[in-house]
PDB file of N, CA and C in Angstrom:
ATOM      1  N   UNK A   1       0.842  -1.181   0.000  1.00  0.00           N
ATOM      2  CA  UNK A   1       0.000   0.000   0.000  1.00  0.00           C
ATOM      3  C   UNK A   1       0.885   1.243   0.000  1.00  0.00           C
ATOM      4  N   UNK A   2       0.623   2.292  -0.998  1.00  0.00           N
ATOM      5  CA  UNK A   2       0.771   3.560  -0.413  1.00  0.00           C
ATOM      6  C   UNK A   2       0.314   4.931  -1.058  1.00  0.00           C
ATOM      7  N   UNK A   3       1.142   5.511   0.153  1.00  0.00           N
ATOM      8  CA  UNK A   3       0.190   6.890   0.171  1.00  0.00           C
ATOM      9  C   UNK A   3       0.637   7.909  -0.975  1.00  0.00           C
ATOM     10  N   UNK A   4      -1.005   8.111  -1.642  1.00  0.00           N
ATOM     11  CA  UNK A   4      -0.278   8.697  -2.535  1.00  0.00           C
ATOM     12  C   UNK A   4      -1.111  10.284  -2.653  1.00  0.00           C
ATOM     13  N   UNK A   5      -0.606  11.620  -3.067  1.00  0.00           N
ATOM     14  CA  UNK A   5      -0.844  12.699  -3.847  1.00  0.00           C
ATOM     15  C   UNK A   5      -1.530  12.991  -4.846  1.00  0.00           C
ATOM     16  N   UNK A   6      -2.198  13.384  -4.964  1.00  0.00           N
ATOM     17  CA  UNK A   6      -2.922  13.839  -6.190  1.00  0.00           C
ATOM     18  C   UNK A   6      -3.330  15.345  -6.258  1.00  0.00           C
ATOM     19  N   UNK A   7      -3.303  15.715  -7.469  1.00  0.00           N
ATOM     20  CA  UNK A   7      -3.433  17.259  -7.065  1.00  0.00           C
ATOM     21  C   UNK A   7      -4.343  17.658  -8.779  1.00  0.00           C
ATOM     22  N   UNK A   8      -4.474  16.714  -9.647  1.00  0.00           N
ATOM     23  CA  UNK A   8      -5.158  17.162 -11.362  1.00  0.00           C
ATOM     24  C   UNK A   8      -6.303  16.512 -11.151  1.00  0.00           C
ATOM     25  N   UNK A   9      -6.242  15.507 -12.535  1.00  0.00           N
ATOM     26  CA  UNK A   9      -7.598  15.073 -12.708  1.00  0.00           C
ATOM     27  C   UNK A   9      -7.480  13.805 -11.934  1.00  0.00           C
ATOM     28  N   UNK A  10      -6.891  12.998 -11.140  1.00  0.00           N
ATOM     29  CA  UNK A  10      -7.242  12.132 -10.097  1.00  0.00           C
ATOM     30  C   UNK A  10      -8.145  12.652  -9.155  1.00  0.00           C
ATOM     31  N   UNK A  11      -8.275  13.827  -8.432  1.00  0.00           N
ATOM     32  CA  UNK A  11      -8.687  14.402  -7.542  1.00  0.00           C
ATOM     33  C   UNK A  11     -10.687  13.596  -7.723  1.00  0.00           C
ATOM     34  N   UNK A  12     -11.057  13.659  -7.022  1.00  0.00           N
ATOM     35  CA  UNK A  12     -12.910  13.422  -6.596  1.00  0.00           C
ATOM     36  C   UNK A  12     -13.124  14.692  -7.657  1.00  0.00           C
ATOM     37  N   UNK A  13     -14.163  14.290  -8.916  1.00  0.00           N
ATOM     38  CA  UNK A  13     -14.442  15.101  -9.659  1.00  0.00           C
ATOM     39  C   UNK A  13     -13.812  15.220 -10.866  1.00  0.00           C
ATOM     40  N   UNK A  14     -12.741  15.064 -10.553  1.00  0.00           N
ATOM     41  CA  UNK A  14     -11.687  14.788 -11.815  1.00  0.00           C
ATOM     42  C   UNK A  14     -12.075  13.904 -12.846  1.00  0.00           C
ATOM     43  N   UNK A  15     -11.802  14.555 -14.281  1.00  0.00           N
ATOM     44  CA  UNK A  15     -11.502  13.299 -15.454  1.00  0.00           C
ATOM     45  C   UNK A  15     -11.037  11.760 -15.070  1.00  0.00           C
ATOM     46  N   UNK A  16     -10.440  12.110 -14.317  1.00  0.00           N
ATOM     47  CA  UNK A  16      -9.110  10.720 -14.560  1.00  0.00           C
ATOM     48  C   UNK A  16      -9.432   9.380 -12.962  1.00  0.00           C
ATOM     49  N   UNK A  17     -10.465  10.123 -12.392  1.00  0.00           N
ATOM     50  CA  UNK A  17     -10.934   9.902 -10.646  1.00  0.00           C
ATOM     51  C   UNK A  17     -11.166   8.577 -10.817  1.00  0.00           C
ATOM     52  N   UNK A  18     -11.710   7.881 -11.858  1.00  0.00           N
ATOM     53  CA  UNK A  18     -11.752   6.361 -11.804  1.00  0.00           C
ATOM     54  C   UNK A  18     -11.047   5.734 -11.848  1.00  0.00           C
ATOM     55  N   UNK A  19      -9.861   5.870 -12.078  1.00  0.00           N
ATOM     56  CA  UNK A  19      -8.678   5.299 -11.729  1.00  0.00           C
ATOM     57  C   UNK A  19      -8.552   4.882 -10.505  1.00  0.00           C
ATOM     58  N   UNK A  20      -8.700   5.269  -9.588  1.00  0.00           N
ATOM     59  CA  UNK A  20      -8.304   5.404  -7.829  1.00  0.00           C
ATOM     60  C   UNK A  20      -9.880   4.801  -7.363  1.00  0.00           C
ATOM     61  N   UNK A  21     -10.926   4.373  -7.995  1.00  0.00           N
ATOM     62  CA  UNK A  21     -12.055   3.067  -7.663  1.00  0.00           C
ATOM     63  C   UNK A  21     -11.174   1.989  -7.100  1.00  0.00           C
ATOM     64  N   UNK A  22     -12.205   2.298  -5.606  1.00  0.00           N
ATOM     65  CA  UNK A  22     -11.949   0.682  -4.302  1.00  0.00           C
ATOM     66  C   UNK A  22     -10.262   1.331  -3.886  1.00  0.00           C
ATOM     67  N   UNK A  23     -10.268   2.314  -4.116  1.00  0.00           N
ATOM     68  CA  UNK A  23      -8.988   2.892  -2.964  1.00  0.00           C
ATOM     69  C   UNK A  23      -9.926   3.556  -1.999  1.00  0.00           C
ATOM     70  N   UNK A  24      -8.586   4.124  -0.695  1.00  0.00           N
ATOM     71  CA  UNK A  24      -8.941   4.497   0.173  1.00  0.00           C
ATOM     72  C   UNK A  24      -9.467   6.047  -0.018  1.00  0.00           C
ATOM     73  N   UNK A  25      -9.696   6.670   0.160  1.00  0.00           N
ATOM     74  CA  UNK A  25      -9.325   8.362   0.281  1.00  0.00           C
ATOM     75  C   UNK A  25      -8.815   8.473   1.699  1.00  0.00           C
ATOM     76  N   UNK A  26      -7.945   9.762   2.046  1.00  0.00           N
ATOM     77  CA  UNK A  26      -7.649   9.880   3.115  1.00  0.00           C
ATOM     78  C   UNK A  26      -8.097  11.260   3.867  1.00  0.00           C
ATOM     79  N   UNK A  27      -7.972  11.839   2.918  1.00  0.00           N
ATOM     80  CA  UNK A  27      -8.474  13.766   3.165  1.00  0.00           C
ATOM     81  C   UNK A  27      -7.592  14.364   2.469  1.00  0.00           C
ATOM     82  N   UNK A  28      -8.118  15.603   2.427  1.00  0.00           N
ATOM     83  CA  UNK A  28      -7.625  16.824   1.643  1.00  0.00           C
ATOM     84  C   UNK A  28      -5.784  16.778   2.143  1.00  0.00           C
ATOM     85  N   UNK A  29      -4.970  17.588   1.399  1.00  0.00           N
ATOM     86  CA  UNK A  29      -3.402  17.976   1.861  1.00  0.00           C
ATOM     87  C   UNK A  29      -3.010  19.056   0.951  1.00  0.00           C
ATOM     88  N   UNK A  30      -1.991  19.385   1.345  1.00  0.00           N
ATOM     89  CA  UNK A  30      -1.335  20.333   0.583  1.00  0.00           C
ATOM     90  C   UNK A  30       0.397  19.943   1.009  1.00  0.00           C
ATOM     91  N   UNK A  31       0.928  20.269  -0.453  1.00  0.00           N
ATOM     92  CA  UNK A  31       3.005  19.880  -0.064  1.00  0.00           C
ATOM     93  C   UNK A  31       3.096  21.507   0.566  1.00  0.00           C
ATOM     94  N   UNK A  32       4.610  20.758   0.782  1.00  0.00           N
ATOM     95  CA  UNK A  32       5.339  21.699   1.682  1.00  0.00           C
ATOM     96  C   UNK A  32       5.538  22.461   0.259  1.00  0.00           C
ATOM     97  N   UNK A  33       6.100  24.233   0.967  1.00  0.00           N
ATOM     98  CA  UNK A  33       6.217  25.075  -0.160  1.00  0.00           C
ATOM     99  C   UNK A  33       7.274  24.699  -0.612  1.00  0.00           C
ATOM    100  N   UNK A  34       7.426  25.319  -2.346  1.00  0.00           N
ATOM    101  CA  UNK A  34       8.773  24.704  -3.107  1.00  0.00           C
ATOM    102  C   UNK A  34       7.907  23.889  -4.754  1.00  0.00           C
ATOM    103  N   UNK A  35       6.902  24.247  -4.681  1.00  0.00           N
ATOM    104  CA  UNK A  35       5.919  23.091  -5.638  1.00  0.00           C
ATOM    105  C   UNK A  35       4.917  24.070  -6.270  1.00  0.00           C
ATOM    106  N   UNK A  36       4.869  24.009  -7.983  1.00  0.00           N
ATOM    107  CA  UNK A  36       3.521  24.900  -8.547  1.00  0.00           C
ATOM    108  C   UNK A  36       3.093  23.667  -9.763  1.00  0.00           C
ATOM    109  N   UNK A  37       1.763  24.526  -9.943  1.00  0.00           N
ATOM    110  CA  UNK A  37       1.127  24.073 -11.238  1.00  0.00           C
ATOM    111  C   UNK A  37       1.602  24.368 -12.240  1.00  0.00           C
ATOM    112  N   UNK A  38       1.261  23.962 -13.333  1.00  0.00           N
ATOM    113  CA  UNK A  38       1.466  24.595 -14.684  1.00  0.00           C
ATOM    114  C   UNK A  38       0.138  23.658 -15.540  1.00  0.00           C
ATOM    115  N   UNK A  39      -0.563  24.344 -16.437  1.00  0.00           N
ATOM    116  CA  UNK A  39      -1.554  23.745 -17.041  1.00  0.00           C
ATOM    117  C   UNK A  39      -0.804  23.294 -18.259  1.00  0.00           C
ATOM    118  N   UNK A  40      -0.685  22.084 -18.284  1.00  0.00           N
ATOM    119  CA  UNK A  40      -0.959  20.996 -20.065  1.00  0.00           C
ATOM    120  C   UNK A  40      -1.805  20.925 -20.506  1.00  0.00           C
ATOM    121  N   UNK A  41      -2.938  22.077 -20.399  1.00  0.00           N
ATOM    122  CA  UNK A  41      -4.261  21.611 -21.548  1.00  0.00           C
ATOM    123  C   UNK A  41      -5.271  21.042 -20.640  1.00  0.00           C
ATOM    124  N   UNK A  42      -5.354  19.366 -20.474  1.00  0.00           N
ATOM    125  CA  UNK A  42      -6.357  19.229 -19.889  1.00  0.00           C
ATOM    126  C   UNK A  42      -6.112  18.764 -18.698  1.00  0.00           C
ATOM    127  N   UNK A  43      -4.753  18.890 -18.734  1.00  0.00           N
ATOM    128  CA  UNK A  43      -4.695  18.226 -17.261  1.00  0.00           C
ATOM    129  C   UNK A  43      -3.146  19.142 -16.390  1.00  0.00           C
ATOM    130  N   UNK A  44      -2.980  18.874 -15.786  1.00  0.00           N
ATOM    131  CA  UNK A  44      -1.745  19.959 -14.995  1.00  0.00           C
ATOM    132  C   UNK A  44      -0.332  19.471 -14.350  1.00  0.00           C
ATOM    133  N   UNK A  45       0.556  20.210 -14.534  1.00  0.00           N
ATOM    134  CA  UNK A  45       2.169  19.113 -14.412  1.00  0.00           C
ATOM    135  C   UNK A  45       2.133  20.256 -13.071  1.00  0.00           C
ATOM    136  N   UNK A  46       2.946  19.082 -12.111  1.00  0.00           N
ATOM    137  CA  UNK A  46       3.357  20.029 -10.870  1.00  0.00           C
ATOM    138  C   UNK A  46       4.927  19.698 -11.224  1.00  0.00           C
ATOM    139  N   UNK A  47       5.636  21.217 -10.752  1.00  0.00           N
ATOM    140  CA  UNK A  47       7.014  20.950 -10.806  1.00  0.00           C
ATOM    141  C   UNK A  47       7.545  21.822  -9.638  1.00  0.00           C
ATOM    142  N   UNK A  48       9.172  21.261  -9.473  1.00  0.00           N
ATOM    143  CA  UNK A  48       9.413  22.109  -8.298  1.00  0.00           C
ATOM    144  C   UNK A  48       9.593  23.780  -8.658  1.00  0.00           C
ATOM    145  N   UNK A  49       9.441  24.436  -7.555  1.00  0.00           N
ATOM    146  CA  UNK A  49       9.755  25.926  -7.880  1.00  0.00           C
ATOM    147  C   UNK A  49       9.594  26.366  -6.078  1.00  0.00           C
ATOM    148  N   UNK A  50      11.135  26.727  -6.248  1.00  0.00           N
ATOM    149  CA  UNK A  50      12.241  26.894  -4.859  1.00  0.00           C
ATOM    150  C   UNK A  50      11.296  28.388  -4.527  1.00  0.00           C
ATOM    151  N   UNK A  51      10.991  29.439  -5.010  1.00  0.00           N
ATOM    152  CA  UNK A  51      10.712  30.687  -4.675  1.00  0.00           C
ATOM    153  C   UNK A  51       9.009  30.261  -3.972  1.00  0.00           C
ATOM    154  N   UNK A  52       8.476  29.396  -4.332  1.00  0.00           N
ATOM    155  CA  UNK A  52       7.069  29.000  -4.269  1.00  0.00           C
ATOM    156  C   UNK A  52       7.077  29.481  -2.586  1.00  0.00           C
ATOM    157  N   UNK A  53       5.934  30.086  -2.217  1.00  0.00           N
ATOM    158  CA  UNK A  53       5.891  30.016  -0.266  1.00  0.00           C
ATOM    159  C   UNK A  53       4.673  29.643  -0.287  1.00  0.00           C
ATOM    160  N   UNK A  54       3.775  28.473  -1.347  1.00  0.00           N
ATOM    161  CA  UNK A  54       2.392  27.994  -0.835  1.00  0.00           C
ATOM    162  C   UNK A  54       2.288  26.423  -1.159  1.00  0.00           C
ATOM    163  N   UNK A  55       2.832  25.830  -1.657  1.00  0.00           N
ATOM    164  CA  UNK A  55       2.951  24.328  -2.020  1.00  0.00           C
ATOM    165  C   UNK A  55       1.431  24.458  -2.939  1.00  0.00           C
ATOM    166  N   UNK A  56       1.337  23.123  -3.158  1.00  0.00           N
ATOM    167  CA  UNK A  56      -0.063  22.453  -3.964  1.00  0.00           C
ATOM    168  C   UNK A  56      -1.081  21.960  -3.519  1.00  0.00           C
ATOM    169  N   UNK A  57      -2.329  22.274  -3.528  1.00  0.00           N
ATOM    170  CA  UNK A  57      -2.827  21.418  -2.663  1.00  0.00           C
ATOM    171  C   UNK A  57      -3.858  20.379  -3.088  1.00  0.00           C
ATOM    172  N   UNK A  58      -4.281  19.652  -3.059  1.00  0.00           N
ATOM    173  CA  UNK A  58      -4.395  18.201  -3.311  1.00  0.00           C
ATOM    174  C   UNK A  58      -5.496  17.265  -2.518  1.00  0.00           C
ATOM    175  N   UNK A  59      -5.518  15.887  -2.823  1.00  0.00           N
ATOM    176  CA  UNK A  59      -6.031  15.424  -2.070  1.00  0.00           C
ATOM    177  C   UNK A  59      -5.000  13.499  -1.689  1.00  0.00           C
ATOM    178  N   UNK A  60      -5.108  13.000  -0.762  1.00  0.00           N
ATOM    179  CA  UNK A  60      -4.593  11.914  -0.125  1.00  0.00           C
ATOM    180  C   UNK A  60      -4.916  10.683  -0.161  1.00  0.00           C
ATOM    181  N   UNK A  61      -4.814   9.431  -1.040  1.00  0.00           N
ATOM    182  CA  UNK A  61      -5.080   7.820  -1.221  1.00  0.00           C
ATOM    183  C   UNK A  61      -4.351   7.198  -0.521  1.00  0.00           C
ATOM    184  N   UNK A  62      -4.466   6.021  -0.402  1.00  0.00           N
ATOM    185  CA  UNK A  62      -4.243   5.035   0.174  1.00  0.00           C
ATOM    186  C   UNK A  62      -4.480   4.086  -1.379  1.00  0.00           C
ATOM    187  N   UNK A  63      -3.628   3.699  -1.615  1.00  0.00           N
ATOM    188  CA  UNK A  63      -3.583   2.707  -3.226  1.00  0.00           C
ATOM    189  C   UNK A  63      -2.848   1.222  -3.193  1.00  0.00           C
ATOM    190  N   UNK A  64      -3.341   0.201  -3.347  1.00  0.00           N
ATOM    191  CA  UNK A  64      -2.881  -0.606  -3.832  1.00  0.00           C
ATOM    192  C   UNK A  64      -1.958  -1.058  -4.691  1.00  0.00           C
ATOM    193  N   UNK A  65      -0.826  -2.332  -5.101  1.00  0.00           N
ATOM    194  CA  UNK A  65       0.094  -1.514  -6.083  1.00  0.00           C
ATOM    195  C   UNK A  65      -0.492  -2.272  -7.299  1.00  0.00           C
ATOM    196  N   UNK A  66      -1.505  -2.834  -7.504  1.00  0.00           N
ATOM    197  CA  UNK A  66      -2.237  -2.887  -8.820  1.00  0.00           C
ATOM    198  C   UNK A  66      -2.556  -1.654  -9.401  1.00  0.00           C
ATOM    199  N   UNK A  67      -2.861  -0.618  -8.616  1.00  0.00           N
ATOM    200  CA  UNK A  67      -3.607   0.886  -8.775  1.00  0.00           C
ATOM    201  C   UNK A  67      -2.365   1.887  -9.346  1.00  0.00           C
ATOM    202  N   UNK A  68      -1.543   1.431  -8.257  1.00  0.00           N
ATOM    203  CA  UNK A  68      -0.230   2.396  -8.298  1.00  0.00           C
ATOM    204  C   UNK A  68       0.289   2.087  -9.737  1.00  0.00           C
ATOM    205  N   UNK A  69       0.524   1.062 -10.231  1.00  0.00           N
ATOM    206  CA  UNK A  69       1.133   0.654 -11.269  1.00  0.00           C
ATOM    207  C   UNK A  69       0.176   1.178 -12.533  1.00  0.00           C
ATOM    208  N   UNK A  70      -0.870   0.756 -12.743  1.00  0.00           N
ATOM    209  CA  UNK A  70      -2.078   1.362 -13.584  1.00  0.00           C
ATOM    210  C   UNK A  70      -1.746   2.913 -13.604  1.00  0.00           C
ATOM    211  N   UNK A  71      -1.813   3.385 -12.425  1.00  0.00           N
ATOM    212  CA  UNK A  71      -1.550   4.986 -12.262  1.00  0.00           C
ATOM    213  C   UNK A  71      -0.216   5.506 -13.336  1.00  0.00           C
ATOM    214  N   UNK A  72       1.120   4.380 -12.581  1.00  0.00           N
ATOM    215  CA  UNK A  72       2.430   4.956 -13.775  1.00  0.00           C
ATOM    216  C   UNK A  72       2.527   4.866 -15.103  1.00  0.00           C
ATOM    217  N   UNK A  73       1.652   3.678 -15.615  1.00  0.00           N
ATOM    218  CA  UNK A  73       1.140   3.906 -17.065  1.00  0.00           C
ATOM    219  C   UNK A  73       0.205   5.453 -17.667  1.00  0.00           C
ATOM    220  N   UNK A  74      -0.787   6.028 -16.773  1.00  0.00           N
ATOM    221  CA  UNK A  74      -1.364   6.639 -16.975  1.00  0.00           C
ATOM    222  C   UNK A  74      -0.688   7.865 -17.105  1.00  0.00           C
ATOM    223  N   UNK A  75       0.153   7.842 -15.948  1.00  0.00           N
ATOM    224  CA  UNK A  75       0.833   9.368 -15.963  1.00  0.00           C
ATOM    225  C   UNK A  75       2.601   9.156 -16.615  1.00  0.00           C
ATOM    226  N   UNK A  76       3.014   7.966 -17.484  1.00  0.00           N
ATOM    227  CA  UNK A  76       4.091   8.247 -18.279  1.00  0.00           C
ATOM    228  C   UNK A  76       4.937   8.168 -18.231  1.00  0.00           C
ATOM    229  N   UNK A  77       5.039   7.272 -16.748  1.00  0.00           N
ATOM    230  CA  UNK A  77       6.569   7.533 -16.178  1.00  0.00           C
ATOM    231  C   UNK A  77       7.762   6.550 -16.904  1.00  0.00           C
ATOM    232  N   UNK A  78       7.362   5.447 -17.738  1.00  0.00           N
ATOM    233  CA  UNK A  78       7.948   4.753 -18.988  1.00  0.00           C
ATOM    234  C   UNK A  78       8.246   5.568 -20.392  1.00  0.00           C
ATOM    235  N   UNK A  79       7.704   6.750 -20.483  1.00  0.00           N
ATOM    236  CA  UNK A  79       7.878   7.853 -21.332  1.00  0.00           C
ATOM    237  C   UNK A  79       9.031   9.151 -21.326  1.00  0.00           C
ATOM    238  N   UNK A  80       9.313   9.263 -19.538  1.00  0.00           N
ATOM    239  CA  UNK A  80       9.781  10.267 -19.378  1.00  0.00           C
ATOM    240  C   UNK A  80       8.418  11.562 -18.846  1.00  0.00           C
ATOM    241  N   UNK A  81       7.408  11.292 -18.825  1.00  0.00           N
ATOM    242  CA  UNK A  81       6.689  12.251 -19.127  1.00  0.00           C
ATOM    243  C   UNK A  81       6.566  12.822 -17.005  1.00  0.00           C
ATOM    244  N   UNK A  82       6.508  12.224 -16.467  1.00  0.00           N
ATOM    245  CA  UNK A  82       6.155  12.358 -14.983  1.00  0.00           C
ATOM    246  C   UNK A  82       7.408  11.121 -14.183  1.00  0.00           C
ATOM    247  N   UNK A  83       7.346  11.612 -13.263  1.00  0.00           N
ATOM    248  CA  UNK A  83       8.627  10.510 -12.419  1.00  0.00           C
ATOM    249  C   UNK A  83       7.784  10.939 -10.910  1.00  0.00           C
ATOM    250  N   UNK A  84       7.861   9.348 -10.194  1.00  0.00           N
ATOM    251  CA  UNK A  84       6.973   9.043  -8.814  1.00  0.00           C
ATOM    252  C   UNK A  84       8.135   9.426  -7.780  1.00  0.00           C
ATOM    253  N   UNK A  85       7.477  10.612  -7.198  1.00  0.00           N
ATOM    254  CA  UNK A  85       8.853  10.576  -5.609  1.00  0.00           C
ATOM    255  C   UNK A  85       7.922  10.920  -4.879  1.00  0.00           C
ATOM    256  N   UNK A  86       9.218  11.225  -3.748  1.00  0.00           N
ATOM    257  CA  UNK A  86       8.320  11.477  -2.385  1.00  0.00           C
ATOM    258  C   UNK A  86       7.950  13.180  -1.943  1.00  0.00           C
ATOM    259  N   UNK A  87       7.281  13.185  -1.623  1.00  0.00           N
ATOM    260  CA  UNK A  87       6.987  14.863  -1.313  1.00  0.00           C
ATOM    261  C   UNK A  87       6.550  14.794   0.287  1.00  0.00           C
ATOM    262  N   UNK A  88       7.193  16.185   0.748  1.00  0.00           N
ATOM    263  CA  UNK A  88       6.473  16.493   1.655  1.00  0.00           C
ATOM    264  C   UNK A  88       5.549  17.328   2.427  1.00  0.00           C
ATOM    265  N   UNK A  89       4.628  17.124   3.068  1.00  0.00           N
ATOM    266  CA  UNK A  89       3.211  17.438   3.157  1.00  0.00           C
ATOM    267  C   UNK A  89       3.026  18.750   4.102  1.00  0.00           C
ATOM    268  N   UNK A  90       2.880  19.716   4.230  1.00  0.00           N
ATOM    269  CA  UNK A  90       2.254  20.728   5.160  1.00  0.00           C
ATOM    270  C   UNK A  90       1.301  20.345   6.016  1.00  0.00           C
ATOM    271  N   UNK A  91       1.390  20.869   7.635  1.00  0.00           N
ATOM    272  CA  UNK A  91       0.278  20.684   8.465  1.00  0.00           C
ATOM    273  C   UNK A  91      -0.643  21.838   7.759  1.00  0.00           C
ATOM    274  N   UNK A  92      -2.033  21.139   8.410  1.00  0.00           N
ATOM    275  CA  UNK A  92      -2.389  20.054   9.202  1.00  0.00           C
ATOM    276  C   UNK A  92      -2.762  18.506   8.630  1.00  0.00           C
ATOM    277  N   UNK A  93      -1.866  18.737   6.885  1.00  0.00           N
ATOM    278  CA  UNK A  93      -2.285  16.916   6.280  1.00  0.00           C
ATOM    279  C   UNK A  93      -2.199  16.311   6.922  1.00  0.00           C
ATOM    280  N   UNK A  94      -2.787  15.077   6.263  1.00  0.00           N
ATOM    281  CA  UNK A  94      -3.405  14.030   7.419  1.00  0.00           C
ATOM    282  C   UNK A  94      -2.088  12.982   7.695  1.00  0.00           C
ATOM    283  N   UNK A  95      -1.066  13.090   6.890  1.00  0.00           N
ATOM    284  CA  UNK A  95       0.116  12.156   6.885  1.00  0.00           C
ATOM    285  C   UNK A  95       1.196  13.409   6.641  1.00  0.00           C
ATOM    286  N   UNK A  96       3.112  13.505   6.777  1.00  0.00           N
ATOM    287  CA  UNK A  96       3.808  13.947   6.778  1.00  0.00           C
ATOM    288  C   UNK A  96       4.549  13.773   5.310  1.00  0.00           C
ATOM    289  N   UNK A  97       4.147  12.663   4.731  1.00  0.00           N
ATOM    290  CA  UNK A  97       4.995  12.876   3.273  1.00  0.00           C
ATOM    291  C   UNK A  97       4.041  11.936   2.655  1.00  0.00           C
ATOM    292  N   UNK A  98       3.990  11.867   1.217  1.00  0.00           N
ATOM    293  CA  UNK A  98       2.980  10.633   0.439  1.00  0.00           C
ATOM    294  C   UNK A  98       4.214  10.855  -0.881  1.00  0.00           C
ATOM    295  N   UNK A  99       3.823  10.391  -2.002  1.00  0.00           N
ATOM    296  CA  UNK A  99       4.653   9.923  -3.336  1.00  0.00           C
ATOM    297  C   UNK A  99       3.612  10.755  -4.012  1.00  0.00           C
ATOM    298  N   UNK A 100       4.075  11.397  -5.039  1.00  0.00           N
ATOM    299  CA  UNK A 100       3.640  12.142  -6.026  1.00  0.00           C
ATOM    300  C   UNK A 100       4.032  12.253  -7.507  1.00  0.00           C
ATOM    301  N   UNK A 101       3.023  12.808  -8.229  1.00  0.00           N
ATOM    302  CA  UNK A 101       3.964  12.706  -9.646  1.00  0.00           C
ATOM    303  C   UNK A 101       4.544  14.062 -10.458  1.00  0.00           C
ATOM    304  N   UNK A 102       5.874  14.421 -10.509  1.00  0.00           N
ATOM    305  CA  UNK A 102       6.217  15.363 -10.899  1.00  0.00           C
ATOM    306  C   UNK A 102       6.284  15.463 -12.229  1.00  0.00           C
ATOM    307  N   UNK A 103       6.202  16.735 -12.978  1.00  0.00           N
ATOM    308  CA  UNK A 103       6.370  16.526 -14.381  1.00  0.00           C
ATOM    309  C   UNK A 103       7.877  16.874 -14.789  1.00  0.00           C
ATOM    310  N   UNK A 104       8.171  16.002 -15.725  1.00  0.00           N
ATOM    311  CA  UNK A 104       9.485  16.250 -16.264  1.00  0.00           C
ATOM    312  C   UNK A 104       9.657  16.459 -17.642  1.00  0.00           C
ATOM    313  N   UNK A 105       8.921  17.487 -18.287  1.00  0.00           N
ATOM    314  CA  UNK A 105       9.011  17.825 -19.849  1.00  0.00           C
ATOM    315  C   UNK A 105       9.626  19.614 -19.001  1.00  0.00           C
ATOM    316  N   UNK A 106      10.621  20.428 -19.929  1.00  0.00           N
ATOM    317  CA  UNK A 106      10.172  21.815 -20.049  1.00  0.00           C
ATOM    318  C   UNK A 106       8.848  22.089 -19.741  1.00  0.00           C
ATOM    319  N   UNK A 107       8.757  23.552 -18.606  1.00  0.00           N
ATOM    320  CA  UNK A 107       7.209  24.247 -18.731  1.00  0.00           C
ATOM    321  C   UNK A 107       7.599  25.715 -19.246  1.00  0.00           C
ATOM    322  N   UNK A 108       9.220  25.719 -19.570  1.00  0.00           N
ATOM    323  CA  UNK A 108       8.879  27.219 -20.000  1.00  0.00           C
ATOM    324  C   UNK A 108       7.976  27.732 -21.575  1.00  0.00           C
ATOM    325  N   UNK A 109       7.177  28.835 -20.792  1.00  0.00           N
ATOM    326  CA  UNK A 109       6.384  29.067 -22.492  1.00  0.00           C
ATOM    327  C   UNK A 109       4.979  28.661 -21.509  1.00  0.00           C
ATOM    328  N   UNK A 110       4.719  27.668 -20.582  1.00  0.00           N
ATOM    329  CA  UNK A 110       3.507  27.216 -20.326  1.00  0.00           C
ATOM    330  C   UNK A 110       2.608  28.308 -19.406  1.00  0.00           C
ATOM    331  N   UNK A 111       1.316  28.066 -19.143  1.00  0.00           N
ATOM    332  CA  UNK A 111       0.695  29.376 -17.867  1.00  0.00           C
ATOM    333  C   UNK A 111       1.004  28.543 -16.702  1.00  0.00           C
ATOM    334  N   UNK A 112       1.685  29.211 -15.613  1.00  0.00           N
ATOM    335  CA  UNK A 112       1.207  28.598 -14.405  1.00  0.00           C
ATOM    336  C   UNK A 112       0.179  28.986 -13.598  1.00  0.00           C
ATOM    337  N   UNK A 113      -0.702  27.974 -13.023  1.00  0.00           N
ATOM    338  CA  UNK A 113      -1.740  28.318 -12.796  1.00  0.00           C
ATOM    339  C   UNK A 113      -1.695  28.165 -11.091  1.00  0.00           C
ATOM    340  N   UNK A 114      -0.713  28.214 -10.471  1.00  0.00           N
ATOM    341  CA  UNK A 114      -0.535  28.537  -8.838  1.00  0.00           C
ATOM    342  C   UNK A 114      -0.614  27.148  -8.064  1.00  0.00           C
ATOM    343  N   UNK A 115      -1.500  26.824  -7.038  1.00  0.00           N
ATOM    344  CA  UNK A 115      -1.678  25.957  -5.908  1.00  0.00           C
ATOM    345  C   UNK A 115      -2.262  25.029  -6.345  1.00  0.00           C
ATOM    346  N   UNK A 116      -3.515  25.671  -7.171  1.00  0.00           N
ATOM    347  CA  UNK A 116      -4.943  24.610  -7.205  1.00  0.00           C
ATOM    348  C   UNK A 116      -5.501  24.179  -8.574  1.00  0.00           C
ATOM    349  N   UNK A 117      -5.550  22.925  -9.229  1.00  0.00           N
ATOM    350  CA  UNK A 117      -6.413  22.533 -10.731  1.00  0.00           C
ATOM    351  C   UNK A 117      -8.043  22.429 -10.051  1.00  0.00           C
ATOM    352  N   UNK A 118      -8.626  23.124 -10.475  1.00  0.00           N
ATOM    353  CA  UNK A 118     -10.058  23.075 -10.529  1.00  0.00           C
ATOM    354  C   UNK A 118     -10.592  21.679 -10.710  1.00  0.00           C
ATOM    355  N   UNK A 119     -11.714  21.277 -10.620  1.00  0.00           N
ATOM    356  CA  UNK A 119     -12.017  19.900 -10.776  1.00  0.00           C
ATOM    357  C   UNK A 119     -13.786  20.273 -10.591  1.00  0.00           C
ATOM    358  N   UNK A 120     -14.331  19.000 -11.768  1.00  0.00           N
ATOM    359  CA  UNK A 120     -15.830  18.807 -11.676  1.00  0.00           C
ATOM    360  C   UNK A 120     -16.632  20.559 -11.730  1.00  0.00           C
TER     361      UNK A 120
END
């Protein structure tokens, strides 16, 4: 099992939310600052950014690694497109660090769109 991040279209509401069917949810979170959005269109790359003083905020699973694995197909990480690490979480999340997916293409040229991807 583990804990994982979500902050795009995984989120409750999200495009992509069926993915994470018969996982846990855990509650809302947000990372420690150091972390922004950037919109890809329909969905949103988080990358680091050192000046950041608000992190991302998100929501918290509990995943299986049938799920987890399904998930790294989805988000590319056999592509180059996203890579799974660990992040860490701002109080008052409900856990101190979970695994997340960062994007690893260039975002310069892209909008960043701050803390939060809208959803539903």
């Amino acid at each position: 099992m583990t804990t994982l991040f979500v902050y795009g279209t995984l989120k409750r509401g999200g495009s992509n939310h069926h993915f994470l069917a018969g996982q846990v949810y855990i509650g809302p979170a947000r990372t420690q600052p150091g972390f922004i959005l950037y919109s890809l269109g329909d969905y949103p790359g988080m990358v680091r950014a050192p000046g950041d003083t608000l992190g991302v905020t998100g929501e918290l699973w509990t995943v299986d690694d049938a799920c987890l694995a399904e998930l790294d197909r989805l988000e590319g990480l056999d592509e180059g497109l996203y890579e799974r690490v660990d992040v860490l979480l701002a109080p008052p999340s409900p856990a101190s660090s979970a695994q997340t997916y960062l994007y690893l293409h260039p975002h310069h040229g892209l909008a960043p769109i701050g803390d939060t991807w809208p959803v539903g």
